[in-house]
Protein backbone atom coordinates (compact mmCIF):
# COMPACT_ATOMS: atom_id res chain seq x y z
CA UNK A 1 84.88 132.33 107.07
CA UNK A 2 83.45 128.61 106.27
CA UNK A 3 85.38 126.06 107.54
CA UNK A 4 86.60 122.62 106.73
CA UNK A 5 87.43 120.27 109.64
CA UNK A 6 88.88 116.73 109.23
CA UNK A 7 88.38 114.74 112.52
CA UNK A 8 87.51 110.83 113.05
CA UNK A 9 85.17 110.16 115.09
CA UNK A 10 83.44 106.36 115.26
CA UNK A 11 79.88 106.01 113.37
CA UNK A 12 80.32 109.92 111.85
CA UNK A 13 81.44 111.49 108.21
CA UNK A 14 85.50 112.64 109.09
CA UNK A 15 84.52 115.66 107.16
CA UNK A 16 82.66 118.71 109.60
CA UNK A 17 81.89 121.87 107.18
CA UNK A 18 81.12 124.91 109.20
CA UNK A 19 79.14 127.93 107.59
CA UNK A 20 80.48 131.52 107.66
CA UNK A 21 78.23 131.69 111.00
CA UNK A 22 80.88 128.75 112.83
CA UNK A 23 77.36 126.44 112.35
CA UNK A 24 76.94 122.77 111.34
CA UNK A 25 74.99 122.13 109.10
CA UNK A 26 72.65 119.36 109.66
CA UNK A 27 72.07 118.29 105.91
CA UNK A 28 76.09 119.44 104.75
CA UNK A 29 78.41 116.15 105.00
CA UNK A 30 80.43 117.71 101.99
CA UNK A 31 81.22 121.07 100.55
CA UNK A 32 79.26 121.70 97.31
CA UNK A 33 82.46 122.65 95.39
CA UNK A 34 83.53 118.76 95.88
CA UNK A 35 79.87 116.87 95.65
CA UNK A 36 80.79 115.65 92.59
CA UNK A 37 84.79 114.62 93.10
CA UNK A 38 84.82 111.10 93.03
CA UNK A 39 88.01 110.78 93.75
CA UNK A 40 87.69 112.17 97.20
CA UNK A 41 84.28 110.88 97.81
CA UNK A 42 86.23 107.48 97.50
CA UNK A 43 89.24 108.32 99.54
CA UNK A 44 86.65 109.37 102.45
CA UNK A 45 84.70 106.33 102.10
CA UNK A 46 87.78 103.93 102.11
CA UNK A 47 89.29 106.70 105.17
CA UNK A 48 85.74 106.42 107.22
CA UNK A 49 85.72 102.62 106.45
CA UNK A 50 88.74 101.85 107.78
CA UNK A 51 89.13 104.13 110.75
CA UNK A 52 85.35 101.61 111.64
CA UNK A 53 87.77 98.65 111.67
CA UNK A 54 89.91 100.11 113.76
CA UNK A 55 87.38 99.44 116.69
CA UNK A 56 85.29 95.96 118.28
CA UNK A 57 81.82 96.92 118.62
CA UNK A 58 79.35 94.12 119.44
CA UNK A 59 76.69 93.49 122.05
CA UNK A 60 79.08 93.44 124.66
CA UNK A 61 82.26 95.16 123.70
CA UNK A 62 82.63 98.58 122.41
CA UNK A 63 87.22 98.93 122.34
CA UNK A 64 90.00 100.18 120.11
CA UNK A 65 91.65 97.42 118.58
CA UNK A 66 93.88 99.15 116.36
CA UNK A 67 96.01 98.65 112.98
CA UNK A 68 97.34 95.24 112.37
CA UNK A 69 100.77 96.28 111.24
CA UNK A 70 102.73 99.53 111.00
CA UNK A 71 102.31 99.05 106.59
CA UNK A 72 98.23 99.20 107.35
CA UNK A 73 98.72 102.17 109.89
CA UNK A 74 101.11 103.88 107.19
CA UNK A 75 98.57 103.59 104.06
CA UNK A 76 95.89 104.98 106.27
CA UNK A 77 97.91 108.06 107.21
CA UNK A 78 98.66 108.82 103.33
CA UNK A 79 95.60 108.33 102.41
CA UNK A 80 94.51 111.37 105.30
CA UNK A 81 97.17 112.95 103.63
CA UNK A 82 96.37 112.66 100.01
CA UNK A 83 93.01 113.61 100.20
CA UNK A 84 93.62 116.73 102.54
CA UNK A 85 95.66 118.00 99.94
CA UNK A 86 93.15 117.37 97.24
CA UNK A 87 90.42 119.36 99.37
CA UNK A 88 93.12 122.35 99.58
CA UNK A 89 93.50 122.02 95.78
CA UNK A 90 89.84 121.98 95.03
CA UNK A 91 88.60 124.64 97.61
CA UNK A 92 91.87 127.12 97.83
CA UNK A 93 91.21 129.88 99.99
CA UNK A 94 87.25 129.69 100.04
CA UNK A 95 87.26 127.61 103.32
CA UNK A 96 89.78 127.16 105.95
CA UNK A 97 90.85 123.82 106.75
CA UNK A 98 91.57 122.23 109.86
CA UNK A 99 92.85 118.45 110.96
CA UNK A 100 93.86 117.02 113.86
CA UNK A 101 95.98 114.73 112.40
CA UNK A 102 99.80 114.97 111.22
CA UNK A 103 100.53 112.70 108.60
């Protein structure tokens, strides 16, 4: 069964799509049924884009910094949640879907 996995991870795509073989594909940062979904292409860009801000990386310094205020840390958590549900709407049972995050 292909598989949809949701995970942050700094300087990556959150979305990992697995074929029926448990492989990555190396050219696959989105499932084909949502290339053209602009709605979640948007909510992943604003989700990866944010999650980048999250962190200090310069020269010297490489560190977690964190959300600024418990409103900022709240948005980002319904927007995880808003656009996992829109995946499980698009795909239904074609892929299973996996995050590692309860929001």
């Amino acid at each position: 069964m292909r598989r949809i996995k949701f995970m942050l991870d700094y300087g990556t795509y959150p979305l990992w799509v697995y074929n029926e073989e448990g492989k990555l594909p190396t050219n696959c940062l989105i499932p084909t049924e949502l290339v053209g979904d602009l709605e979640i292409i948007e909510l992943m860009k604003e989700i990866n884009e944010t999650y980048i801000g999250l962190f200090v990386n310069d020269a010297t310094v490489f560190e977690y910094k964190g959300f600024a205020t418990k409103k900022e840390e709240s948005n980002f958590g319904q927007k995880i949640k808003r656009v996992m549900d829109l995946i499980k709407q698009r795909v239904g049972d074609s892929y299973v879907i996996e995050t590692l995050y309860d929001y």
